[in-house]
Each structure stands twice: as C-alpha cells, then as structure tokens.
Protein backbone atom coordinates (compact mmCIF):
# COMPACT_ATOMS: atom_id res chain seq x y z
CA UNK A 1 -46.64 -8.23 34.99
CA UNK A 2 -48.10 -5.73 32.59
CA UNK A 3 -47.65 -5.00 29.04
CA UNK A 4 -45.67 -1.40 28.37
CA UNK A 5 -47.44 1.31 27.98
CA UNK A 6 -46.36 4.88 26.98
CA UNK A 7 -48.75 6.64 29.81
CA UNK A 8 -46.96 3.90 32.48
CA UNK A 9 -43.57 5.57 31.78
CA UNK A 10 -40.43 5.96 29.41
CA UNK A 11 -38.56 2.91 28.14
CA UNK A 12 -34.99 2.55 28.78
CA UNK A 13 -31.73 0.55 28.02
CA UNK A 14 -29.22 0.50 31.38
CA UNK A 15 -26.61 -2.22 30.65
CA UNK A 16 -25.10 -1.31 34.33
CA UNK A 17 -26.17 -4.55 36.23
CA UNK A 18 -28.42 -5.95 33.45
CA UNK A 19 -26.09 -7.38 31.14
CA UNK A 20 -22.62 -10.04 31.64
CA UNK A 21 -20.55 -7.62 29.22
CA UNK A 22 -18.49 -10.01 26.03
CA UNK A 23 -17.60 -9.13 22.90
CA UNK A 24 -20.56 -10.43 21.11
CA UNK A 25 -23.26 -8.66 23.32
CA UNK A 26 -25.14 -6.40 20.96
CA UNK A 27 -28.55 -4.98 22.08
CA UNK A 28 -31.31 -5.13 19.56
CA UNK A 29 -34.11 -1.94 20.13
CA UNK A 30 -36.56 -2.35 18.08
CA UNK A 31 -38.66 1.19 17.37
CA UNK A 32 -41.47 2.58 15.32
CA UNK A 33 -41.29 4.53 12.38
CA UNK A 34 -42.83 7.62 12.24
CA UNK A 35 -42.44 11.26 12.57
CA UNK A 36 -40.38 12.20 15.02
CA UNK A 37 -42.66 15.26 15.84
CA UNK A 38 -44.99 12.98 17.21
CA UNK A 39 -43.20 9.66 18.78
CA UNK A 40 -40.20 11.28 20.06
CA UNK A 41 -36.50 11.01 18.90
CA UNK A 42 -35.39 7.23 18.21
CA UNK A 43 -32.17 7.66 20.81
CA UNK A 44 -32.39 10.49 23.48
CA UNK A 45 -28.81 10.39 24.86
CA UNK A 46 -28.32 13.63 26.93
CA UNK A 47 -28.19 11.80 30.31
CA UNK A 48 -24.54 10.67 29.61
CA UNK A 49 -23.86 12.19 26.19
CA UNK A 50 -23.55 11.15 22.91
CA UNK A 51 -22.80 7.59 22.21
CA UNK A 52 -19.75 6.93 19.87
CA UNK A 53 -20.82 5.69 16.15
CA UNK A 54 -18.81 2.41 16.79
CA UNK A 55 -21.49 1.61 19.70
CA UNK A 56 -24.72 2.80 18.58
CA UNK A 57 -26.34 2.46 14.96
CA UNK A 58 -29.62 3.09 13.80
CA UNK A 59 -30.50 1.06 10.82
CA UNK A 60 -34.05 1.24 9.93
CA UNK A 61 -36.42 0.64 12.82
CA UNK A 62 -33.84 -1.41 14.67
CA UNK A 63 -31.26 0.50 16.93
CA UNK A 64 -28.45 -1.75 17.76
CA UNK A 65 -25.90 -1.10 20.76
CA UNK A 66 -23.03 -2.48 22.08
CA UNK A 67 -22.96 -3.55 25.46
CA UNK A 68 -19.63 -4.67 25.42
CA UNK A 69 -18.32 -3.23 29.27
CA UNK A 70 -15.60 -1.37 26.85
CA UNK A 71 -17.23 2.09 27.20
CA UNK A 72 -18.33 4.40 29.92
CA UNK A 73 -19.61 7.85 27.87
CA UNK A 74 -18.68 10.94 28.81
C-alpha cells in the first residue's frame, strides 16, 4: 500500500458496500484549508446531487456525513 497522492487520483467517500449503516455512523473527512481556487471545492456533489443539510456539514476543516442507510440522493 501507498500513501495518497493527488497526481494518483481523486479521493472519495462511497458508503454503498463500505459501511454497516446505524444510527450513530457519522463519517469524519478531514480537509485542508485553503483557497478554493487552488485545492478544489471541500464537497463536489454533482454525481448524485446535493446532499440534504441534515446529512452533510462542514464545520471548519472537518466535513462530517451521515452514513446512516436512511438516504439515497436524488
């Protein structure tokens, strides 16, 4: 195994498969703080659309998401 690297590829939370779905899961991102201009937007969610507020919150540098099973977006 490797360490990440942003030239190896793009990093990316799929809860399909990865995670046993409860109440209490909550996924910690961690990200780094910066201008957006030149790392990127913190959550890029155009794949299956926007997230609802009562799943995803960005406070800080930490992004925190529900992986609950609840929720399938869009």
């Amino acid at each position: 195994m490797s360490a990440w690297e942003k030239e190896s590829g793009l990093l990316s939370v799929w809860m399909l498969g990865m995670f046993n779905p409860s109440p209490a899961v909550i996924v910690v991102i961690p990200v780094k703080s910066g201008d957006e201009k030149q790392l990127g937007v913190k959550v890029n969610d155009n794949y299956f659309g926007p997230i609802s507020k009562d799943r995803l919150k960005i406070s800080g540098n930490n992004i925190y998401f529900r992986a609950d099973g609840k929720s399938r977006e869009r």
